[in-house]
Protein backbone atom coordinates (compact mmCIF):
# COMPACT_ATOMS: atom_id res chain seq x y z
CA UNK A 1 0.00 0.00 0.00
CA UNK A 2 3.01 2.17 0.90
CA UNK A 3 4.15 1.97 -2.90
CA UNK A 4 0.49 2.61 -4.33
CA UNK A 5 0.73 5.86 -2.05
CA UNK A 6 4.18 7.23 -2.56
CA UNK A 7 3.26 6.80 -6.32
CA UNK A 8 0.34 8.69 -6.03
CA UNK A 9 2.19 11.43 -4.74
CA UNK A 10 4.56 11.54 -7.33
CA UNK A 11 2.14 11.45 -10.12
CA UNK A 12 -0.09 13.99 -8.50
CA UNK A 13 3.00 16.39 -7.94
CA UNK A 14 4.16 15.65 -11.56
CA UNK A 15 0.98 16.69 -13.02
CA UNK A 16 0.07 19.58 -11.02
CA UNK A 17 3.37 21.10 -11.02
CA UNK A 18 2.79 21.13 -14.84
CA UNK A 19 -0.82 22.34 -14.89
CA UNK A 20 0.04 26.05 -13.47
CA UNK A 21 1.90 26.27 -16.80
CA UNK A 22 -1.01 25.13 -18.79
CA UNK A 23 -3.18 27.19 -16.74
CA UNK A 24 -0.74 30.47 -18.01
CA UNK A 25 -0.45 29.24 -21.08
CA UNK A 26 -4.23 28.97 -21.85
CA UNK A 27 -5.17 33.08 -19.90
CA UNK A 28 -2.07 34.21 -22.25
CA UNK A 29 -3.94 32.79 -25.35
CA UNK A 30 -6.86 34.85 -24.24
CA UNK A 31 -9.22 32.11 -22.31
CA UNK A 32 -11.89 34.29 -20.43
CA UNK A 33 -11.50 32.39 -16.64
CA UNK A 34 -15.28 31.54 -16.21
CA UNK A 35 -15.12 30.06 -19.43
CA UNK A 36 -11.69 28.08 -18.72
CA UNK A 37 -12.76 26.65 -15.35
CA UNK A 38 -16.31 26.12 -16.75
CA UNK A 39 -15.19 23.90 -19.77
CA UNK A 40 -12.59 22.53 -17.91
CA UNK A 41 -15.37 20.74 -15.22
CA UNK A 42 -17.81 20.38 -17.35
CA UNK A 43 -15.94 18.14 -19.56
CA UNK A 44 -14.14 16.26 -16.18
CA UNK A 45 -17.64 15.65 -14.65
CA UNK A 46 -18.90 14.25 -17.70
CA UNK A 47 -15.78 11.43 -17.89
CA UNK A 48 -16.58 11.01 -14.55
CA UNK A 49 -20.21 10.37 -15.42
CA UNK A 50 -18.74 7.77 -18.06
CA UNK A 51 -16.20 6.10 -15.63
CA UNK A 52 -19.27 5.84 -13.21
CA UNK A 53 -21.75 4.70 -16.17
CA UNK A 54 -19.45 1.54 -16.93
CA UNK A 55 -18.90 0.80 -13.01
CA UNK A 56 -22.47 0.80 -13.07
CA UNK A 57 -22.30 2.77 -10.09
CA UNK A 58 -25.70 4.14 -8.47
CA UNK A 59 -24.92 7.75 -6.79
CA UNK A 60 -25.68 7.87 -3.19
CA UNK A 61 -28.04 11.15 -2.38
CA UNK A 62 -28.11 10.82 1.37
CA UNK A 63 -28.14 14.22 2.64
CA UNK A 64 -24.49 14.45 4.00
CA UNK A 65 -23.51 12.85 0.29
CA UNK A 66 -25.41 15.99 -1.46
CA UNK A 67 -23.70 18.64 1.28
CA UNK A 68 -20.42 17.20 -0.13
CA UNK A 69 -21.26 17.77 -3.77
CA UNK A 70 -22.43 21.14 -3.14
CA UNK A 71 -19.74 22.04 -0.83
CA UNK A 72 -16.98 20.66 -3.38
CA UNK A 73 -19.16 21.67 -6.48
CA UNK A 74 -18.95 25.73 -5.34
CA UNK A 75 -16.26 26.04 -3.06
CA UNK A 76 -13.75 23.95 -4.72
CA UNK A 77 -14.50 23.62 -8.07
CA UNK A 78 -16.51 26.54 -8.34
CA UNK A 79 -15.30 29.81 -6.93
CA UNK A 80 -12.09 28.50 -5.52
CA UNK A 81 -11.19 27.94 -8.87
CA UNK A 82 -12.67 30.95 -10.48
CA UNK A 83 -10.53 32.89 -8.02
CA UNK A 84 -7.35 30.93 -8.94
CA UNK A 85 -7.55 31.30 -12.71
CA UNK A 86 -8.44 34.78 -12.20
CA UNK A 87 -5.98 35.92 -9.81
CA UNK A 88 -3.29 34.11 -11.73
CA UNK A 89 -3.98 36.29 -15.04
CA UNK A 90 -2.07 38.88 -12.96
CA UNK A 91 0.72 37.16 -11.36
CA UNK A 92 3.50 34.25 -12.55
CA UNK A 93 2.19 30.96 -12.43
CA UNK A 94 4.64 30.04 -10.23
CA UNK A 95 4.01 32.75 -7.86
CA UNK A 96 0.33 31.15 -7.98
CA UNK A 97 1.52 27.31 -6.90
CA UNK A 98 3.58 28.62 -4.15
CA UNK A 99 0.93 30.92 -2.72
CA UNK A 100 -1.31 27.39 -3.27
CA UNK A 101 1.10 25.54 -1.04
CA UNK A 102 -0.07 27.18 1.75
CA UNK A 103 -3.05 24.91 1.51
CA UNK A 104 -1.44 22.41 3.97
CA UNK A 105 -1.63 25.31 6.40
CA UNK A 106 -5.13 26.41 6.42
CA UNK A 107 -6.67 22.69 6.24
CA UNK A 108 -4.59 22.12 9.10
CA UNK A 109 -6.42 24.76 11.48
CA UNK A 110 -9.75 24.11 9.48
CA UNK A 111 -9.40 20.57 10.44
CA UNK A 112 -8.67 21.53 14.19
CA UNK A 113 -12.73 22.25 14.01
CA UNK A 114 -13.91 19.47 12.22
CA UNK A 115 -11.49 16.13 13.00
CA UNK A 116 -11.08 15.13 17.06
CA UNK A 117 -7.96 13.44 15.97
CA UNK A 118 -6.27 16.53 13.68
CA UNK A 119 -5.95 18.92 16.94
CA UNK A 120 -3.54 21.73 16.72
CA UNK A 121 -0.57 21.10 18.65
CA UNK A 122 3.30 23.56 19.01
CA UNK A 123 4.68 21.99 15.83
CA UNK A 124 1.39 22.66 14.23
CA UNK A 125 1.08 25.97 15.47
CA UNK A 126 5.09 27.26 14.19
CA UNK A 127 4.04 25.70 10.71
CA UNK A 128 1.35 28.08 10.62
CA UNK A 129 3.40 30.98 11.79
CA UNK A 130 6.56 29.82 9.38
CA UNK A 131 3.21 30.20 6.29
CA UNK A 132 1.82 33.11 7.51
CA UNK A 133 5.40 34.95 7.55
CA UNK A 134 6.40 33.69 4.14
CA UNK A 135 3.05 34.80 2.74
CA UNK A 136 3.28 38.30 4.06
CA UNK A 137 7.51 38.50 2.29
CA UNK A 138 5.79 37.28 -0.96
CA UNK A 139 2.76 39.92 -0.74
CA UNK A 140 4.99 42.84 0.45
CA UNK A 141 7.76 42.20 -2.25
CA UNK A 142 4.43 41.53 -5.34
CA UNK A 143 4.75 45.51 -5.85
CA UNK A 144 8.23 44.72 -7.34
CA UNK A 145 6.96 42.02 -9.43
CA UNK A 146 6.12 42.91 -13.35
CA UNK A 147 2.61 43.67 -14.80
CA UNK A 148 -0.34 45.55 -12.88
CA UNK A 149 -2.76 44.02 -9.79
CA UNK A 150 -0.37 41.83 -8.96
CA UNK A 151 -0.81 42.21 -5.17
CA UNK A 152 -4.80 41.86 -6.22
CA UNK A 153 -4.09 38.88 -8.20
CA UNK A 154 -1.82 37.63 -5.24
CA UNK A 155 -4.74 38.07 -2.24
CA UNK A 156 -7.42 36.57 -4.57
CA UNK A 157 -5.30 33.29 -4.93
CA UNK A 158 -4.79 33.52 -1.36
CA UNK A 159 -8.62 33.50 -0.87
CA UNK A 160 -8.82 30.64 -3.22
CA UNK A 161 -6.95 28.45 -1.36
CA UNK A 162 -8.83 29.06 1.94
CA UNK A 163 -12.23 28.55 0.45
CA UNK A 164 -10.70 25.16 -1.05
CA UNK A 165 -9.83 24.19 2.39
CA UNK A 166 -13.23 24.07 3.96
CA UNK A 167 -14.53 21.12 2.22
CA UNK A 168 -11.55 18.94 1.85
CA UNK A 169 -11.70 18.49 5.96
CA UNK A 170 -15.45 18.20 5.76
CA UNK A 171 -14.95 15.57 3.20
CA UNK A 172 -12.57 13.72 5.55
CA UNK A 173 -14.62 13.43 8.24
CA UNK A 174 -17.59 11.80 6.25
CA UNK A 175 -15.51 10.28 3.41
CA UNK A 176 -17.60 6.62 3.63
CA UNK A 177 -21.07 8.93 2.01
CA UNK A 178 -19.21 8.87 -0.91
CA UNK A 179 -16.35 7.64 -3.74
CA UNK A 180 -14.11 9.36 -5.68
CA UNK A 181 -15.73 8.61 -8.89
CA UNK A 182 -19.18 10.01 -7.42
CA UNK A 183 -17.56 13.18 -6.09
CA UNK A 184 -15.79 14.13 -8.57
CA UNK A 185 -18.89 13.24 -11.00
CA UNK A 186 -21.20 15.39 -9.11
CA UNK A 187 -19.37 17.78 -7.98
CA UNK A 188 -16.98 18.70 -11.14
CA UNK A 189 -20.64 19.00 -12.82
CA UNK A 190 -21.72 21.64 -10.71
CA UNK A 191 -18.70 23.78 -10.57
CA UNK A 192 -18.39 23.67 -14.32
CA UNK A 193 -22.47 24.51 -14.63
CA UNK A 194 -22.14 27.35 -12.21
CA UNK A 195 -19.03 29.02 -14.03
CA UNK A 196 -20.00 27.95 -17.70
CA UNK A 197 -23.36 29.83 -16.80
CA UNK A 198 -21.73 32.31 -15.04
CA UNK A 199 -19.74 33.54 -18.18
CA UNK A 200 -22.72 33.26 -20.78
CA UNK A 201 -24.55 35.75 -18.11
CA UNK A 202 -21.61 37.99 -18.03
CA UNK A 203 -19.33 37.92 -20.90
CA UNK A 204 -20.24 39.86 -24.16
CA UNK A 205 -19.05 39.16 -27.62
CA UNK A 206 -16.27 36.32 -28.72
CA UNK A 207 -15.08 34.95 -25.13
CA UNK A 208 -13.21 31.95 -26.42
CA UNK A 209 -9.63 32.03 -28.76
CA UNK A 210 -9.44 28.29 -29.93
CA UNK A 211 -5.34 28.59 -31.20
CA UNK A 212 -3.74 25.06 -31.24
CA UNK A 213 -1.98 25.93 -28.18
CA UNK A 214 -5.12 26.84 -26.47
CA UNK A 215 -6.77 23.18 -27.53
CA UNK A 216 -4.14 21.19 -26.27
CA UNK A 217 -3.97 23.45 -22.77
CA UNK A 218 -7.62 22.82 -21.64
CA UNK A 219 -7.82 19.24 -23.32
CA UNK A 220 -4.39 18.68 -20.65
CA UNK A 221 -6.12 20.33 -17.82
CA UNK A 222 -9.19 18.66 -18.40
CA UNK A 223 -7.73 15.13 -18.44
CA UNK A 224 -4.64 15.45 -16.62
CA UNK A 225 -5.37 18.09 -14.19
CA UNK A 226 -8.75 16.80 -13.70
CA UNK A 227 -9.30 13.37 -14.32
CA UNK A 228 -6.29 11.70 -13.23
CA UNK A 229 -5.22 13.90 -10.43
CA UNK A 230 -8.60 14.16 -8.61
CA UNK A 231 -8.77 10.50 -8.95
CA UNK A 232 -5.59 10.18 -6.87
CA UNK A 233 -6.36 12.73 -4.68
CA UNK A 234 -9.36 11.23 -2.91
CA UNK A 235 -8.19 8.02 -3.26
CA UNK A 236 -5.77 9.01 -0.63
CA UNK A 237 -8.61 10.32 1.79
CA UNK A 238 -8.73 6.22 2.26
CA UNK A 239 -5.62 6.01 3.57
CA UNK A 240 -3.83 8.52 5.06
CA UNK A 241 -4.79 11.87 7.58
CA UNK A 242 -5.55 14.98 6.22
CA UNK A 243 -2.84 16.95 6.47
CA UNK A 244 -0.43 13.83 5.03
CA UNK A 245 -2.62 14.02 1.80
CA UNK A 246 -2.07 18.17 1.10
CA UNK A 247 1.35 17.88 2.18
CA UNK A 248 1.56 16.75 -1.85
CA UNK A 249 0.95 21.03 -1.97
CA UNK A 250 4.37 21.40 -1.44
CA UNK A 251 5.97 19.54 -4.52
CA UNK A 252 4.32 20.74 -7.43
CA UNK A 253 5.61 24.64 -6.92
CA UNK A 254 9.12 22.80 -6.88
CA UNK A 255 8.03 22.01 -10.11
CA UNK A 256 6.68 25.45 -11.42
CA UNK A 257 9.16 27.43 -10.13
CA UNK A 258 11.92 25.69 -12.84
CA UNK A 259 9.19 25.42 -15.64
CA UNK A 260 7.57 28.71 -15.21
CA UNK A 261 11.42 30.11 -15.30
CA UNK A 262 12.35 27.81 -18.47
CA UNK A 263 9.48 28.46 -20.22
CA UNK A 264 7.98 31.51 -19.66
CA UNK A 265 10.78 33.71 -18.67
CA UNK A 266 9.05 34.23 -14.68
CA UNK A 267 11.63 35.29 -12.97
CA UNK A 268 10.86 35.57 -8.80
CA UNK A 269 13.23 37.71 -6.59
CA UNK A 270 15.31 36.70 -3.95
CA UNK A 271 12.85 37.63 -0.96
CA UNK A 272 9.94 35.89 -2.58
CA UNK A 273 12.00 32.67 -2.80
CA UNK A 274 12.77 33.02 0.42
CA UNK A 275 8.67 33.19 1.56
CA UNK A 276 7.94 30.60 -0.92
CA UNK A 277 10.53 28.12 1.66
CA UNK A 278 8.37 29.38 5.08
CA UNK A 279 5.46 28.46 3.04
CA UNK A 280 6.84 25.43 1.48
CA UNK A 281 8.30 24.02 5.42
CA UNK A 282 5.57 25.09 7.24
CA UNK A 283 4.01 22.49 4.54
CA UNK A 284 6.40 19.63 5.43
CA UNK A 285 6.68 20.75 8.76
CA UNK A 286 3.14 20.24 9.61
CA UNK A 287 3.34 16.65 8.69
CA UNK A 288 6.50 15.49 9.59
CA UNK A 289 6.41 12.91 12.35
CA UNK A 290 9.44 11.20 14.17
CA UNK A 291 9.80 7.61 13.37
């Protein structure tokens, strides 16, 4: 099980460490973010629907299974992401995956609420402060940074993350309602409706720029950053605590960092590193146990 786990991980970091360069790549080609995150759910959900269609899965509707639909349907894959794609038209997609490994962080003290066994605790409590700190050194040195509302674009990623942290510990603590195929079903469904029909309401004119470049962005974010990682992802709400599964938050900016540098020229200054490691330890710090 150990090997099914630690290549989880590395898969999951792999691909999302990749997607924030997608995700750039596909606002630079001029992808409209209600319309990106929309198409990008709608069309998970719907393999999901497929993948659950040949399982011949029925969908529980209990009423704690339908509050974790909604609650992952517009929090996570609704207006968390709307917030992320948005804020990161402003700022370097790498800038975007480090501010998104504080997530580690907030679940931690969400989960203090919600899971009797996830208390916060000294080493808990310096991981948050070691976050916090290196999330105020990346905000105060964003004025420095290239292109306008960056320190906009850096706070609405910031609320992204926290919004996104609510329902992964509420998930946790009632994960037998549901499976990952169901969740991610549902709930992909409903974040894509609510954005898709968010930007028809709101957008005027031409919203969409299908280049070649563009295609093979959102069809990779769809199936990679969609499909396969979410699969992972609550697989591993089977099998290990909370805060061991979003400790995978702190690889993928690893990952960014070099690829948003190689191949889109994002280059991060010295102090902003240094925040990014806080952020990045209070990550590993917050689940590192003696053996």
């Amino acid at each position: 099980m150990k090997t099914k786990i630690y290549i989880a991980y590395a898969v999951l970091s792999l691909i999302w460490g990749t997607t924030w360069y997608a995700l750039k790549v596909s606002l630079n080609e001029g992808m409209v973010p209600s319309y990106a995150v929309g198409i990008r759910f709608l069309f998970g959900g719907l393999i999901f629907w497929i993948i659950m269609l040949l399982r011949r899965e029925k969908l529980p509707l209990t009423k704690r299974a339908i509050s974790i639909y909604l609650l992952f349907g517009f929090f996570n894959f609704g207006i968390s992401y709307a917030l992320t794609y948005w804020g990161t038209q402003y700022i370097y997609s790498n800038l975007s995956s480090i501010l998104w490994a504080s997530f580690p962080i907030f679940t931690t003290l969400i989960a203090h609420f919600y899971l009797p066994n996830e208390k916060l605790n000294i080493k808990k409590f310096i991981s948050l402060t070691f976050g916090i700190f290196g999330t105020i050194l990346i905000i105060s040195q964003s004025n420095n940074l290239v292109g306008e509302n960056v320190i906009i674009g850096v706070i609405v990623v910031l609320i992204a993350v926290i919004m996104a942290a609510w329902p992964n510990a509420y998930f946790k603590k009632y994960k037998s309602e549901v499976n990952t195929f169901q969740l991610n079903a549902v709930s992909q469904s409903i974040g894509g409706i609510l954005l898709f029909s968010f930007a028809l309401l709101t957008e005027s004119g031409p919203a969409m720029v299908w280049t070649q470049v563009n295609i093979l962005a959102t069809i990779y974010l769809i199936i990679f950053g969609s499909v396969i990682t979410f699969s992972l992802y609550f697989w591993l709400f089977s099998h290990l605590t909370l805060t061991q599964i979003t400790y995978v938050a702190f690889f993928p900016p690893i990952i960014a960092i070099f690829v948003g540098w190689f191949f889109l020229n994002e280059q991060l200054s010295t102090i902003i590193l240094i925040g990014a490691f806080l952020i990045i330890l209070g990550a590993l710090l917050v689940n590192y146990k003696r053996k």
